[in-house]
N, C-alpha and C. Protein backbone atom coordinates (compact mmCIF):
# COMPACT_ATOMS: atom_id res chain seq x y z
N UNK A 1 -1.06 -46.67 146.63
CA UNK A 1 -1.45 -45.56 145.81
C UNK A 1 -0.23 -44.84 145.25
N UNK A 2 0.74 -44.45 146.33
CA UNK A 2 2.23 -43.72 145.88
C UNK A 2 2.81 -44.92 144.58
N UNK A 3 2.91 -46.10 144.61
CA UNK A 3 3.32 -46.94 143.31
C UNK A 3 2.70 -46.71 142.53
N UNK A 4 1.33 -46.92 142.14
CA UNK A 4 0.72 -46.26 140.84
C UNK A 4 0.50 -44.99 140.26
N UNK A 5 1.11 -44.18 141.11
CA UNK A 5 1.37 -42.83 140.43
C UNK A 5 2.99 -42.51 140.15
N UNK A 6 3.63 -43.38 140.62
CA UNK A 6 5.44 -43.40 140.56
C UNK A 6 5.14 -44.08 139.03
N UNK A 7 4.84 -45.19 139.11
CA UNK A 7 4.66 -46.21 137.60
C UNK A 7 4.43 -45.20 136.66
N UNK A 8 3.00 -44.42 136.86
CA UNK A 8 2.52 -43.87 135.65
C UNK A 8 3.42 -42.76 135.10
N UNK A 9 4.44 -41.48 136.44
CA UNK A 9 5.06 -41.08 136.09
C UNK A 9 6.23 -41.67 134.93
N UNK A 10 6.34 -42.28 135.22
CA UNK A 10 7.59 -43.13 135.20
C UNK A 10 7.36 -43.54 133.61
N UNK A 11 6.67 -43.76 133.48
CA UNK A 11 5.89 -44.38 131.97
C UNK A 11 5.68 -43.36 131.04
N UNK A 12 5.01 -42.36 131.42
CA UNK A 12 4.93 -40.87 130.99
C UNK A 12 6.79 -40.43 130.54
N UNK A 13 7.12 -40.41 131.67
CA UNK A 13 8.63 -39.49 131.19
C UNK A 13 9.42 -40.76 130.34
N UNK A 14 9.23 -41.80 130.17
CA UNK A 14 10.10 -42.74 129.16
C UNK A 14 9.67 -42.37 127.87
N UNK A 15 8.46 -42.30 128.25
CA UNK A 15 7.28 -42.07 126.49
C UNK A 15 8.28 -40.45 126.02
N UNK A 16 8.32 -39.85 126.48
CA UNK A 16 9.03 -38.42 126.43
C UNK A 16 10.27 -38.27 125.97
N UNK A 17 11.08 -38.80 126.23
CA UNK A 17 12.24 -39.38 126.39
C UNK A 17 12.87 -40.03 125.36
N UNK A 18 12.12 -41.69 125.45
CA UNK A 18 12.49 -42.90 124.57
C UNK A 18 12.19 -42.92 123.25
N UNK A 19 10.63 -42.49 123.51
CA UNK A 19 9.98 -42.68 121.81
C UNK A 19 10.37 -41.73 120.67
N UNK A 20 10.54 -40.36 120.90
CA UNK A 20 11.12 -39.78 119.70
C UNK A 20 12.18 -40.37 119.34
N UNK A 21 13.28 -40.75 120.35
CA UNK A 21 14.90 -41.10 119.81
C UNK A 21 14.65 -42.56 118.84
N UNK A 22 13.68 -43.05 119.37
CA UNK A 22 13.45 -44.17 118.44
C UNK A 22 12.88 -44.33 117.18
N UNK A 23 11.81 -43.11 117.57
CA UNK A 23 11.49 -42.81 115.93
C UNK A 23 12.35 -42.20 115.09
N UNK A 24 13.09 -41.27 115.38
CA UNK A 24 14.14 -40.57 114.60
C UNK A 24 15.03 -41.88 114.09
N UNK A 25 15.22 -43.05 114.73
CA UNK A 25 16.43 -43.69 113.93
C UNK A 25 15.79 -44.57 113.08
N UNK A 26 16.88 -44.20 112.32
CA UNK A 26 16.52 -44.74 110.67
C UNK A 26 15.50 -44.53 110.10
N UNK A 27 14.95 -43.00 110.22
CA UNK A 27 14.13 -42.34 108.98
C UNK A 27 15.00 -41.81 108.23
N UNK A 28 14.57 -42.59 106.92
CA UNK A 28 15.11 -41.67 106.06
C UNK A 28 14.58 -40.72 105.11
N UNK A 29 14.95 -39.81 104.63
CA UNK A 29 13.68 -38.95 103.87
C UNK A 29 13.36 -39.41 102.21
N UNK A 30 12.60 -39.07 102.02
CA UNK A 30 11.92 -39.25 101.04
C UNK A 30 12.99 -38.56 99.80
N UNK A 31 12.63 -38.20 98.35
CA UNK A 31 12.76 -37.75 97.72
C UNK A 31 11.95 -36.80 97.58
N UNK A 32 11.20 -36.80 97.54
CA UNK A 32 9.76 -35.74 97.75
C UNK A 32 10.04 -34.63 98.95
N UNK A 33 10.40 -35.01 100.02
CA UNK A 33 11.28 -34.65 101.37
C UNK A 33 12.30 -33.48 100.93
N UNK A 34 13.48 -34.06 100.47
CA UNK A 34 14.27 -33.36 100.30
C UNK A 34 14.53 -32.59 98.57
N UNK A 35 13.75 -32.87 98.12
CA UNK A 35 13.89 -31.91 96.60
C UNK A 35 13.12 -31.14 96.56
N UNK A 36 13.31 -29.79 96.05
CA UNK A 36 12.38 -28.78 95.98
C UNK A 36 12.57 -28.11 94.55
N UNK A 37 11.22 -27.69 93.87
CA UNK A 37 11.15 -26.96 92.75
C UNK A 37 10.30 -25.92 92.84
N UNK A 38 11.43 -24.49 92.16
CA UNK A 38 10.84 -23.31 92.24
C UNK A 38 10.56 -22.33 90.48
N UNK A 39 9.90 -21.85 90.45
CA UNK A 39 10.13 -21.08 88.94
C UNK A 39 9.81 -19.47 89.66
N UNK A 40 10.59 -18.80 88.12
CA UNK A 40 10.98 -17.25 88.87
C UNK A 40 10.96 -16.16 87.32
N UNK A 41 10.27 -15.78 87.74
CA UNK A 41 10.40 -15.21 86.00
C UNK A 41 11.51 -13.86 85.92
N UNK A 42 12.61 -14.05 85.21
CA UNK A 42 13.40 -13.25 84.94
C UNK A 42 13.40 -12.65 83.90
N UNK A 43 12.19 -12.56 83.38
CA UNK A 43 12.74 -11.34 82.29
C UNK A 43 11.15 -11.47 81.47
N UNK A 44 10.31 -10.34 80.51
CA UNK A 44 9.36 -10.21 80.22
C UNK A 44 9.10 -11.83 79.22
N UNK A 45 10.16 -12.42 78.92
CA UNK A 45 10.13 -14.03 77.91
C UNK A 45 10.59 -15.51 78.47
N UNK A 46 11.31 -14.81 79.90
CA UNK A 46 11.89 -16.11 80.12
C UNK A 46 11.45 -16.32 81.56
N UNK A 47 11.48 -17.54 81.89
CA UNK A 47 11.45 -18.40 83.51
C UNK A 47 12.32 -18.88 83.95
N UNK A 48 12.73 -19.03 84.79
CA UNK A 48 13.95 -19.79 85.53
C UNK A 48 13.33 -21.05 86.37
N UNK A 49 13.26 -22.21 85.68
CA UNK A 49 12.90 -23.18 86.54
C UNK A 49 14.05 -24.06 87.32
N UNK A 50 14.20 -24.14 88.48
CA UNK A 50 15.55 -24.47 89.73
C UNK A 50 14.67 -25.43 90.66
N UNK A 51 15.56 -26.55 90.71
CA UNK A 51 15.45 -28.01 91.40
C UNK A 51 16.83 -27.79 92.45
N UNK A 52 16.27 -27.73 93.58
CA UNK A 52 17.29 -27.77 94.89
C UNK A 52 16.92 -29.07 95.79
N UNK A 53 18.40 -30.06 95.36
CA UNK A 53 18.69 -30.79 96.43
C UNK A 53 19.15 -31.02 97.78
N UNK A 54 18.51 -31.68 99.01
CA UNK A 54 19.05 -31.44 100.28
C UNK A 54 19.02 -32.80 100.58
N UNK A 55 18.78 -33.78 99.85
CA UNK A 55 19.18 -34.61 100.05
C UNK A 55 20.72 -35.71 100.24
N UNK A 56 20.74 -36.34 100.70
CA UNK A 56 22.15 -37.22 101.59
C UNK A 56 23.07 -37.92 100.29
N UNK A 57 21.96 -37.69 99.00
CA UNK A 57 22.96 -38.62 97.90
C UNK A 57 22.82 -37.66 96.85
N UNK A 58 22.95 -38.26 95.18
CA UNK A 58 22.91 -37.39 94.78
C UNK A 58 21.77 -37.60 93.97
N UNK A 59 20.96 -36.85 92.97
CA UNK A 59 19.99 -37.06 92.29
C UNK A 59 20.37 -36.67 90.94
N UNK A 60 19.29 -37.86 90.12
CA UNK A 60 19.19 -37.23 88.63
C UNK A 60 17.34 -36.27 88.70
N UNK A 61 17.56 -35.61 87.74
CA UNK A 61 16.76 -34.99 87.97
C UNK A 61 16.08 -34.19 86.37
N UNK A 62 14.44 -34.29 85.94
CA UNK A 62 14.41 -34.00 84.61
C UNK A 62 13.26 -33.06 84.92
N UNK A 63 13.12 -31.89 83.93
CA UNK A 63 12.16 -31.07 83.55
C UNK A 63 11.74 -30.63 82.70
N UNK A 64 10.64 -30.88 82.16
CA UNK A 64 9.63 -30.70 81.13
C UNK A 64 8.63 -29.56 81.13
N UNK A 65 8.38 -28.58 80.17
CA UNK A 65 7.50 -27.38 79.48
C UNK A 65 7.12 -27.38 78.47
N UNK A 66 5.98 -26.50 78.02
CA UNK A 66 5.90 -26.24 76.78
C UNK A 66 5.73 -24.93 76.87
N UNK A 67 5.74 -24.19 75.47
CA UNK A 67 5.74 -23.03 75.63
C UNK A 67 5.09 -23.04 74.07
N UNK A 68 3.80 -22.15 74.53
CA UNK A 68 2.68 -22.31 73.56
C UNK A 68 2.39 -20.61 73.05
N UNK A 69 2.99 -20.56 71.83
CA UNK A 69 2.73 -18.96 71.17
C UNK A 69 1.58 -18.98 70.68
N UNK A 70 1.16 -17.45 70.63
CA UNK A 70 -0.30 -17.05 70.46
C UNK A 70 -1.61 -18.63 70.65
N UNK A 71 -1.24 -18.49 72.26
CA UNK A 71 -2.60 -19.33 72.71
C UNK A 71 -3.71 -19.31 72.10
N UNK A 72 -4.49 -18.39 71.68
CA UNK A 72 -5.80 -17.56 71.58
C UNK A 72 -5.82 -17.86 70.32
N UNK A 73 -5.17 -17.53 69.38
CA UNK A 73 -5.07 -17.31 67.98
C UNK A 73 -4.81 -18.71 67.07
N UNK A 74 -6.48 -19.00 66.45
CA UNK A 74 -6.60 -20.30 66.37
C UNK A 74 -5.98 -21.08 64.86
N UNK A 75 -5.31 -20.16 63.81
CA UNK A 75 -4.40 -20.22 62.98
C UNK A 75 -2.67 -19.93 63.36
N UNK A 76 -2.39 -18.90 64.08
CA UNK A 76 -0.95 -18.94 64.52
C UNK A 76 -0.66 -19.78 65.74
N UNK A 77 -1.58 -19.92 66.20
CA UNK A 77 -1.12 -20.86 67.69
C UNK A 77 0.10 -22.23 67.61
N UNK A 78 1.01 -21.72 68.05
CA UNK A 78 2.14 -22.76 67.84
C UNK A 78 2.62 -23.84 69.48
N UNK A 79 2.83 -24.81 69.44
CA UNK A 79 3.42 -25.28 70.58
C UNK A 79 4.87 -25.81 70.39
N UNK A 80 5.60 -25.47 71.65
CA UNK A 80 7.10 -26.08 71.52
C UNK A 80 7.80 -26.13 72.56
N UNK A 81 7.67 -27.85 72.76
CA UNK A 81 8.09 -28.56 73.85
C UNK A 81 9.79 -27.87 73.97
N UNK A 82 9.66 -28.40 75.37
CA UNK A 82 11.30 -28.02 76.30
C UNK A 82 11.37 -28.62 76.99
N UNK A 83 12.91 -29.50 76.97
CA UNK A 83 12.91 -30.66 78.65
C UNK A 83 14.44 -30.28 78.80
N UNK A 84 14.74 -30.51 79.99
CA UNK A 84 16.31 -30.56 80.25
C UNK A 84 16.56 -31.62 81.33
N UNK A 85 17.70 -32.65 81.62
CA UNK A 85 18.14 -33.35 82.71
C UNK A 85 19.36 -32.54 83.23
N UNK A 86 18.82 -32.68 84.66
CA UNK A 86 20.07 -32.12 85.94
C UNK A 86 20.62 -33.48 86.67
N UNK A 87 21.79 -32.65 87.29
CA UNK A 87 22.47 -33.96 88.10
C UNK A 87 22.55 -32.96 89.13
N UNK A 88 22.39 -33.70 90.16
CA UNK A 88 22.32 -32.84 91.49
C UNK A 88 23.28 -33.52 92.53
N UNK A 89 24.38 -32.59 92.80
CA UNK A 89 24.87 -33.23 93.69
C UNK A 89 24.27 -33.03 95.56
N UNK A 90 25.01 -33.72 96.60
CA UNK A 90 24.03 -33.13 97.90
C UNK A 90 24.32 -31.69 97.81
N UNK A 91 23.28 -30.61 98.31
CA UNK A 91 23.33 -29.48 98.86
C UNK A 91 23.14 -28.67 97.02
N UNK A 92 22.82 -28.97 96.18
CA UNK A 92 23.18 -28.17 95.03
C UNK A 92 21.57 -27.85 94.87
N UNK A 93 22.21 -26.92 94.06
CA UNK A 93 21.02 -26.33 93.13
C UNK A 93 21.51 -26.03 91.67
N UNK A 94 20.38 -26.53 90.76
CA UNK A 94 20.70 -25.88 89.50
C UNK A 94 19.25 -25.60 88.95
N UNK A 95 19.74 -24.74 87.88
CA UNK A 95 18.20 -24.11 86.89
C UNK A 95 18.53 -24.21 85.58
N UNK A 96 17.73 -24.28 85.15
CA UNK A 96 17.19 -24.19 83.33
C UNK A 96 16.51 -22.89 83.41
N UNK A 97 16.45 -22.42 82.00
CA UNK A 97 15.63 -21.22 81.42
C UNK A 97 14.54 -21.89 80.60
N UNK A 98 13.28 -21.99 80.60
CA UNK A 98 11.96 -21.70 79.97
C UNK A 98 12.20 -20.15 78.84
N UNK A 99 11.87 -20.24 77.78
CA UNK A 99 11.84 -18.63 77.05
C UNK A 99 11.10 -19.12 76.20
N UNK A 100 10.45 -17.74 75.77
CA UNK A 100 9.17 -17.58 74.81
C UNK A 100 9.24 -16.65 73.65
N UNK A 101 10.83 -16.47 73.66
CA UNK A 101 11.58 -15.23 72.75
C UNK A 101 11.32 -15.88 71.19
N UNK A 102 11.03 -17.58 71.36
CA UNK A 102 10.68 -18.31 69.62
C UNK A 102 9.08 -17.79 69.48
N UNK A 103 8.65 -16.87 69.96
CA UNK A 103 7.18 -16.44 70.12
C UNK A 103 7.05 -15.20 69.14
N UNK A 104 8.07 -14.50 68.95
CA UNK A 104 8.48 -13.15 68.01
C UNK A 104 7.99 -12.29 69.55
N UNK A 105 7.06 -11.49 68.34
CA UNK A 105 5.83 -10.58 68.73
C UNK A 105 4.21 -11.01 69.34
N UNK A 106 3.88 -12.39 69.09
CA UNK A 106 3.01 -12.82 69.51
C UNK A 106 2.68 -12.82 71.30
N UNK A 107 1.62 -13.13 71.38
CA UNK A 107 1.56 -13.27 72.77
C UNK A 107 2.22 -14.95 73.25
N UNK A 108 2.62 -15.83 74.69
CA UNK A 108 2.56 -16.74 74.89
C UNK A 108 2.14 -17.45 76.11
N UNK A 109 2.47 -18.37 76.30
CA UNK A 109 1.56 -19.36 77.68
C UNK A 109 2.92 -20.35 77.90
N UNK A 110 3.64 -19.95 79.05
CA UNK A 110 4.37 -21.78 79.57
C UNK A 110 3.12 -22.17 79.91
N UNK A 111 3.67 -23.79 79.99
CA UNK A 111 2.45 -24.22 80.59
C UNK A 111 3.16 -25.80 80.80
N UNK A 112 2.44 -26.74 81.41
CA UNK A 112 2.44 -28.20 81.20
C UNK A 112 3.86 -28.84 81.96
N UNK A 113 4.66 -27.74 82.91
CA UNK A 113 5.71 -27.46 83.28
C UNK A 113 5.58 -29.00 84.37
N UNK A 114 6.83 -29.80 84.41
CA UNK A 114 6.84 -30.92 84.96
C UNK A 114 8.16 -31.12 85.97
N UNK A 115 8.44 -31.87 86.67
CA UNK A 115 9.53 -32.11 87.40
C UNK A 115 9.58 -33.79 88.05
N UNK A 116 10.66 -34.01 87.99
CA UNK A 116 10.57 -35.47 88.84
C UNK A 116 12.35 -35.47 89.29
N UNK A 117 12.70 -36.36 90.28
CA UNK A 117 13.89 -36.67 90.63
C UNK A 117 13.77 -38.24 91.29
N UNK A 118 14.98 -38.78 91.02
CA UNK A 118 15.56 -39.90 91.36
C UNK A 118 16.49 -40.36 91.95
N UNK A 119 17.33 -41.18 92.51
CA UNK A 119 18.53 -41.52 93.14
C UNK A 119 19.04 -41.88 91.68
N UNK A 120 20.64 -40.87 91.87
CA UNK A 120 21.67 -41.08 91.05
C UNK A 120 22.17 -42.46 90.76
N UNK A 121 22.27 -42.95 89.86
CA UNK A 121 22.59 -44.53 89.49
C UNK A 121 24.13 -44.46 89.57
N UNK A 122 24.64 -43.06 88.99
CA UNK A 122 25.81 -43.60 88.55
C UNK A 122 26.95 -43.40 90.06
């Protein structure tokens, strides 16, 4: 009886022990994992859209908007695309500005706002 409860201990504290250290090696993270995208509105026309890398290499990295004056208004309603590419090195962050200041006086809408990242080729 004392052996099959020594075993099971025994089995129990390896599982405890062994199996995380084994899972931890050689995960690597995702891209999805380590990139993060935030928007921040700085000012009554503009957005600050910021892609922060924490990833181990470096990334390319692209972002896409539109910015649509007088939504509502079914004769002035204008649309006008915006994209920018980042290079991200590890640990960086960078941002683009979104603005709606080509809007005059009208009212506007970002919208359609996109993000993706990749492993740096170059």
């Amino acid at each position: 009886m004392r052996s099959i409860r020594w075993a099971r201990w025994a089995t129990c504290a390896l599982a405890m022990f062994c199996v995380p250290a084994l899972a931890d090696r050689g995960h690597a993270k995702s891209l999805a994992e380590c990139t993060a995208f935030e928007q921040v509105d700085k000012s009554d026309v503009t957005v600050e859209l910021s892609i922060k890398n924490t990833c181990k290499m470096p990334v390319a990295c692209a972002i896409s908007w539109r910015v649509v004056c007088a939504p509502d208004a079914k004769k002035r309603r204008s649309v006008h695309p915006g994209a920018t590419k980042l290079a991200l090195n590890e640990g960086a962050t960078q941002s683009t500005e979104a603005s709606a200041s080509v809007c005059g006086d009208d009212g506007w809408a970002i919208d359609s706002i996109q993000w993706s990242c990749e492993p740096n080729k170059d």
